[in-house]
N, C-alpha and C. Protein backbone atom coordinates (compact mmCIF):
# COMPACT_ATOMS: atom_id res chain seq x y z
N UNK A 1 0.83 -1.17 0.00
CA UNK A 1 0.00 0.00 0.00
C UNK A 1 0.88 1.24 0.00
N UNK A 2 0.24 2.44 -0.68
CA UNK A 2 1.00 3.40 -0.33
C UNK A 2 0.37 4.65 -0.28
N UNK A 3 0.83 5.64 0.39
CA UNK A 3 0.57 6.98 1.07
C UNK A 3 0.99 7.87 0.22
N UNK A 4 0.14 8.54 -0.34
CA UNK A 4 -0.35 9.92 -1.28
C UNK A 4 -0.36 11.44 -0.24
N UNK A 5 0.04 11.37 0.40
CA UNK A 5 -0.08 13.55 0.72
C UNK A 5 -0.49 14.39 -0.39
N UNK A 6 -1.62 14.80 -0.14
CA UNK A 6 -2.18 15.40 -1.09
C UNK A 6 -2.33 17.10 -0.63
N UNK A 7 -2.14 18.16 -1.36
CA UNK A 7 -2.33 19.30 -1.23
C UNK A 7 -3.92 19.72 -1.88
N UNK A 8 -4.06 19.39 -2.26
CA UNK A 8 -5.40 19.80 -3.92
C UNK A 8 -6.68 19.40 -2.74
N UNK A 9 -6.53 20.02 -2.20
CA UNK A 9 -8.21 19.44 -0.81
C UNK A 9 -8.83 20.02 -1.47
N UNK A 10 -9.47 19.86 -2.61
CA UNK A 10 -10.91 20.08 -2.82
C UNK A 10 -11.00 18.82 -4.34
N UNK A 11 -9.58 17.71 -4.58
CA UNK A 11 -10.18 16.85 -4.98
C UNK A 11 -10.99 16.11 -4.19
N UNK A 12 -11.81 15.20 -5.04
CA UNK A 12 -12.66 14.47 -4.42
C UNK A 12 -12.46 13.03 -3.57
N UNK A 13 -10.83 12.93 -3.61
CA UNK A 13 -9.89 11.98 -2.99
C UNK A 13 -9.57 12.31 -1.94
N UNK A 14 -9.66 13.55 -1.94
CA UNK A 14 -8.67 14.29 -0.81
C UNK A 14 -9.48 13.85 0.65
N UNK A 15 -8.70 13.15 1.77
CA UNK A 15 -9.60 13.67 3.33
C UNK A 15 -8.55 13.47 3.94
N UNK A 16 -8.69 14.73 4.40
CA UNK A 16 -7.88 15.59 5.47
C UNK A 16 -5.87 15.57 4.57
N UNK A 17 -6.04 15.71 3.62
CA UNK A 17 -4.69 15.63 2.93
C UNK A 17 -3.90 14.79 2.72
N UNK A 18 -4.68 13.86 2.36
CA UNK A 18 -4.60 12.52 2.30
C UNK A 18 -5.12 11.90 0.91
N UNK A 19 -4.72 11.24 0.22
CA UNK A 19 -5.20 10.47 -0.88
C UNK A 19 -6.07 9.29 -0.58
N UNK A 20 -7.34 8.84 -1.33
CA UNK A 20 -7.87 7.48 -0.80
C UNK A 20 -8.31 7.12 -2.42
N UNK A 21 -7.87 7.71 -3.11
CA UNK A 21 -8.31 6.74 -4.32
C UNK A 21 -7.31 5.04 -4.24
N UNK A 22 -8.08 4.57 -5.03
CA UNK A 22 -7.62 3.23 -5.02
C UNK A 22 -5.68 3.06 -5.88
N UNK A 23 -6.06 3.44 -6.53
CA UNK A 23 -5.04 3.79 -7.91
C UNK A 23 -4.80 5.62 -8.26
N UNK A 24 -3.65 5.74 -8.24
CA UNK A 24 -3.93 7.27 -8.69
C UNK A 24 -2.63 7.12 -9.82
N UNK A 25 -2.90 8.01 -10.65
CA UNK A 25 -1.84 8.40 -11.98
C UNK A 25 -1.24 9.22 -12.07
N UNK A 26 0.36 9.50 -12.42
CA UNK A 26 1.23 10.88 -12.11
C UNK A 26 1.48 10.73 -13.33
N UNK A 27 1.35 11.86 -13.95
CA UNK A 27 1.43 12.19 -15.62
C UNK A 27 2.74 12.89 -15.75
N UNK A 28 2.90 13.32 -17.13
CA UNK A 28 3.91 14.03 -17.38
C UNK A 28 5.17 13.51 -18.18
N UNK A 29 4.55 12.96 -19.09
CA UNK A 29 5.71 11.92 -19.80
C UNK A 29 7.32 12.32 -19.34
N UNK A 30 7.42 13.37 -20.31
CA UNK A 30 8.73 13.87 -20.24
C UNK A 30 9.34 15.19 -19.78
N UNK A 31 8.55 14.70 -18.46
CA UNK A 31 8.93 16.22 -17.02
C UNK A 31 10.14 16.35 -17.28
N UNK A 32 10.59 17.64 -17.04
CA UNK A 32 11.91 18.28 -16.29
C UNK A 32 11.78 18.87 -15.35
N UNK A 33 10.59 19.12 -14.48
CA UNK A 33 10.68 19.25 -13.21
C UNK A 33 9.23 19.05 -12.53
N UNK A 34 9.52 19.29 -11.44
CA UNK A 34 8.32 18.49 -11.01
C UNK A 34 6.64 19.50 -11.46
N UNK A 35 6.89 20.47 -11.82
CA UNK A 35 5.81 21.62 -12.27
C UNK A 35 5.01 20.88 -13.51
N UNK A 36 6.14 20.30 -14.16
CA UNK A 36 5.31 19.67 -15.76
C UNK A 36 5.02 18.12 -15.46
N UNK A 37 4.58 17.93 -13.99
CA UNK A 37 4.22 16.43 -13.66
C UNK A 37 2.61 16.88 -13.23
N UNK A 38 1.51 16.16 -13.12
CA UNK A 38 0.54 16.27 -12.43
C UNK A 38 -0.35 14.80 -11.88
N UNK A 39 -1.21 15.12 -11.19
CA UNK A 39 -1.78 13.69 -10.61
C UNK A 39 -3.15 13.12 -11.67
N UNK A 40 -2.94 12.61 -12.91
CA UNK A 40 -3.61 12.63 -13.80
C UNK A 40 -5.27 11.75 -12.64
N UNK A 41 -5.42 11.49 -11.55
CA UNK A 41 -6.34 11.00 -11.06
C UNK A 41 -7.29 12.14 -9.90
N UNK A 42 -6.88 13.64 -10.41
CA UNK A 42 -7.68 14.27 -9.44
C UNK A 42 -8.93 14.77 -10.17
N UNK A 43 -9.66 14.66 -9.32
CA UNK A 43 -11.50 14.76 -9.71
C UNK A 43 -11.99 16.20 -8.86
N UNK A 44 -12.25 17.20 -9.40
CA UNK A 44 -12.55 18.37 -8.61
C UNK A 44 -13.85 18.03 -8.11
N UNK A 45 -13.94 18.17 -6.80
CA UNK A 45 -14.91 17.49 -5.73
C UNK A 45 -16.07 18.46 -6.01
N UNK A 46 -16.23 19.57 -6.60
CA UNK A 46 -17.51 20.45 -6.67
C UNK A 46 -18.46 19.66 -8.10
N UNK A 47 -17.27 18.71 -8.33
CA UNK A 47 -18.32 18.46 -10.13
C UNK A 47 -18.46 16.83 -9.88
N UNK A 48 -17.56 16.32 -8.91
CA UNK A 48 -17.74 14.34 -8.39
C UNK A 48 -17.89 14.41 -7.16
N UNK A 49 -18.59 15.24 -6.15
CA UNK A 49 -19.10 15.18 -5.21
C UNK A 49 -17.68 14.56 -4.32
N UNK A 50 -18.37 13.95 -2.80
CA UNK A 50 -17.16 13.49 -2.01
C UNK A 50 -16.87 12.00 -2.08
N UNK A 51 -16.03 11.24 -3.16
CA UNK A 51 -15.86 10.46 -3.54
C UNK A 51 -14.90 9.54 -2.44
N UNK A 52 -13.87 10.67 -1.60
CA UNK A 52 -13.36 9.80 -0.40
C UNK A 52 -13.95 9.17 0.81
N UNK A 53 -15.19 9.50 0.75
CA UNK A 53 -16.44 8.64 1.78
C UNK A 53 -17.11 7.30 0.79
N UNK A 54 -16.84 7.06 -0.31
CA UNK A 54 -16.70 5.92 -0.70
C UNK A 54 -16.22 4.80 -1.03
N UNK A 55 -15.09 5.47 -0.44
CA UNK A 55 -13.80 4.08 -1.15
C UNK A 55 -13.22 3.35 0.24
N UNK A 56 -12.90 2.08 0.23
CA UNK A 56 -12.06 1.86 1.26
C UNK A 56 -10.96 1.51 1.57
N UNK A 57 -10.44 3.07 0.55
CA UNK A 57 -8.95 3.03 0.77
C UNK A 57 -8.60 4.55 1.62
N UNK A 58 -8.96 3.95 2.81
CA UNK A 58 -8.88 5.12 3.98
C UNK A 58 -7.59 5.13 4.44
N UNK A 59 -6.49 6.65 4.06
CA UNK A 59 -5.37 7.00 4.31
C UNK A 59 -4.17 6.14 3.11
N UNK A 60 -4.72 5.30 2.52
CA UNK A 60 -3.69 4.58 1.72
C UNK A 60 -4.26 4.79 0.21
N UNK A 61 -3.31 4.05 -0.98
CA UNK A 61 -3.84 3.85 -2.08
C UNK A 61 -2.88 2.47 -2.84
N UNK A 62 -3.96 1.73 -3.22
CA UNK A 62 -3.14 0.34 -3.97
C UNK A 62 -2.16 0.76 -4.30
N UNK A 63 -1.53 1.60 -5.57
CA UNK A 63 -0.86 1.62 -6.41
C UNK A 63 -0.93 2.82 -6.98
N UNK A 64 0.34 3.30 -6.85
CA UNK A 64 0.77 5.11 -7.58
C UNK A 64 1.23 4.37 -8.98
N UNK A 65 0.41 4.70 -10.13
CA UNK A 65 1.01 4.51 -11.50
C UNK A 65 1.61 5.64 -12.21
N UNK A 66 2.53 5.54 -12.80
CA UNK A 66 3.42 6.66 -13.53
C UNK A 66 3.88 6.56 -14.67
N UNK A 67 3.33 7.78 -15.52
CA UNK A 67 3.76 7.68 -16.78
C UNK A 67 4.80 8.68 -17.39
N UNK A 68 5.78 9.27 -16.54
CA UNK A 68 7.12 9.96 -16.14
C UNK A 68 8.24 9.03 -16.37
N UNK A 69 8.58 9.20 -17.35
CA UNK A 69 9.65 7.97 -18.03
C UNK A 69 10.85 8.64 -17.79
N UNK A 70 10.89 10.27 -17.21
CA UNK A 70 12.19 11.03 -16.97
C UNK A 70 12.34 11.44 -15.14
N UNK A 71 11.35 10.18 -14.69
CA UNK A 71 11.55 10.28 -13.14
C UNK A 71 12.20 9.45 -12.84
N UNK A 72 13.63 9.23 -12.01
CA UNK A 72 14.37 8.09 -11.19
C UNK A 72 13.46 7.14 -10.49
N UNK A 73 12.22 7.45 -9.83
CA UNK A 73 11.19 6.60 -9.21
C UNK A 73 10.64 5.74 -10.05
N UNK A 74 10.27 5.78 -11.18
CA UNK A 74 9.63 5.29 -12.50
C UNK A 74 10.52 3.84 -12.52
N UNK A 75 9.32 2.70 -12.24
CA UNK A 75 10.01 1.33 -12.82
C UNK A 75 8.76 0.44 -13.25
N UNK A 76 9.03 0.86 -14.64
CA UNK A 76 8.11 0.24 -15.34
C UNK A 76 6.89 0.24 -14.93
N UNK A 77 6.67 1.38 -15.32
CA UNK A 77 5.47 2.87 -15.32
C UNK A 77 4.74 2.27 -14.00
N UNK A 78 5.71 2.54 -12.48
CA UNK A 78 4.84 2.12 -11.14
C UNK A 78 5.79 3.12 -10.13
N UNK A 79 5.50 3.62 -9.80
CA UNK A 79 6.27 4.48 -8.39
C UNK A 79 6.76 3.48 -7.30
N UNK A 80 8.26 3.16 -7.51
CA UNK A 80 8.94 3.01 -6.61
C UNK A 80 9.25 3.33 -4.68
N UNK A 81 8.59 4.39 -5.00
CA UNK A 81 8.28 5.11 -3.59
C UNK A 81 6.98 4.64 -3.10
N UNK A 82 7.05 4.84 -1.49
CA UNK A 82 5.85 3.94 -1.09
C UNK A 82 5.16 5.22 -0.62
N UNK A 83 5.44 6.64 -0.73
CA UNK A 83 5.12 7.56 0.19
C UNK A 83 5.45 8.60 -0.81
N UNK A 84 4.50 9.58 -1.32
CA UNK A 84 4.76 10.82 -1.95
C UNK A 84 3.71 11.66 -1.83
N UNK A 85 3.99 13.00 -2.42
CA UNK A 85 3.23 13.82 -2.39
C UNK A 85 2.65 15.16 -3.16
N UNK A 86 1.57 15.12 -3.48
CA UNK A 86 0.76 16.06 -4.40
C UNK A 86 0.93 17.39 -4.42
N UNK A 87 1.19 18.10 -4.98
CA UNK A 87 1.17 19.89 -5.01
C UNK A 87 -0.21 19.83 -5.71
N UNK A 88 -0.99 21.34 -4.67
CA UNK A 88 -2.24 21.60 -5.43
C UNK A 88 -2.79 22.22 -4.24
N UNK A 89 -4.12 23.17 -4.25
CA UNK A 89 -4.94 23.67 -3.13
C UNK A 89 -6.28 23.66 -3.21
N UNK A 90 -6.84 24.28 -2.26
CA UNK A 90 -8.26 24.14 -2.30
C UNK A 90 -8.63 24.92 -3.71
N UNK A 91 -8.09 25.57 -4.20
CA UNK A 91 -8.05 26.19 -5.56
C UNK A 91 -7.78 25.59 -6.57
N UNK A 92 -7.31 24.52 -6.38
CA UNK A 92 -7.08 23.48 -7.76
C UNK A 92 -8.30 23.18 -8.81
N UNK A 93 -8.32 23.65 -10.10
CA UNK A 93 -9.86 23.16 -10.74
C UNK A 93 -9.45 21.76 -11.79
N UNK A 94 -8.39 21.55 -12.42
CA UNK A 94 -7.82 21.04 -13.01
C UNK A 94 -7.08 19.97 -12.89
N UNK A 95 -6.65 18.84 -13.14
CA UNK A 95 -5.52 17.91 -12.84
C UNK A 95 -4.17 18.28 -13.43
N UNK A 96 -3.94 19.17 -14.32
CA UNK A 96 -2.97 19.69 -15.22
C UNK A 96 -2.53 21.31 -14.01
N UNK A 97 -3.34 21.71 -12.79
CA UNK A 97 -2.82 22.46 -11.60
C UNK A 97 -1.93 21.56 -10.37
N UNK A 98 -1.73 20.50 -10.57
CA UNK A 98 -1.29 19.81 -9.61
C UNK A 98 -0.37 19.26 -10.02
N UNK A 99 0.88 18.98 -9.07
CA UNK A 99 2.14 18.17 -9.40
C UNK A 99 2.68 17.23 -8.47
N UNK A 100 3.40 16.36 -9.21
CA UNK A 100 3.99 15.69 -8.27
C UNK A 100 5.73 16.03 -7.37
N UNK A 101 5.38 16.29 -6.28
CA UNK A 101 6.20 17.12 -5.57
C UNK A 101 7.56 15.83 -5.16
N UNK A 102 7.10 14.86 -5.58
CA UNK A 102 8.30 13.71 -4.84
C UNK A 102 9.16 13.40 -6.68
N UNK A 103 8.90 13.92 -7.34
CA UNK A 103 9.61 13.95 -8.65
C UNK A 103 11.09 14.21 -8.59
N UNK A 104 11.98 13.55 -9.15
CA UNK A 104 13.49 13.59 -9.06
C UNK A 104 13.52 12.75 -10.49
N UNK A 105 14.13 14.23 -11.43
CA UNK A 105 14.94 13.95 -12.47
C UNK A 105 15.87 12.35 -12.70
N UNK A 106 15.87 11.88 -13.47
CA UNK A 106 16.79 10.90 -14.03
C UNK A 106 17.94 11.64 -14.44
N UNK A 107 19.09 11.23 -13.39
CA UNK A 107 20.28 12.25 -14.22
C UNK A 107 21.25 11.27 -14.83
């Protein structure tokens, strides 16, 4: 299992800054920094209601998938890390406003 910190509290994943989707997706094929990465699995909670009172993946999530082929974490498109974390705010409307903040270049 693994632990998502999420900033973007007004996805519909989000409780209490926390991720509970089951699966979530970090985009950004070919980031160079973590700004051009985002969490291709955030759902703005004003248009999918509160989707983290349905799932029962309370505080955890199966599996961070990644399609960042220029992240060191990236092994064979799955996040290596068991623990990362989301850039984004209650202002987030978009999944393309949010990033992945645990991103480290392939050097």
């Amino acid at each position: 299992m693994s632990k998502v910190k999420c900033g973007a509290t007004n996805c519909s994943y989000n409780q209490e800054h926390i991720c509970c989707a089951n699966t979530i997706k970090v985009g950004g094929k070919a980031a160079t920094s973590e700004e051009s990465t985002c969490c291709a699995s955030f759902l703005n909670r004003s248009v999918y209601s509160n989707l983290a009172e349905y799932t029962s993946m309370r505080g955890t999530s199966k599996e961070i998938l990644c399609n960042v082929a220029t992240c060191k974490f990236n092994e064979d498109d799955h996040c290596s890390l068991n623990k990362i974390e989301v850039g984004g705010s209650s202002e987030t409307k978009f999944y393309t406003e949010t990033d992945c903040l645990s991103f480290e270049k392939l050097s």
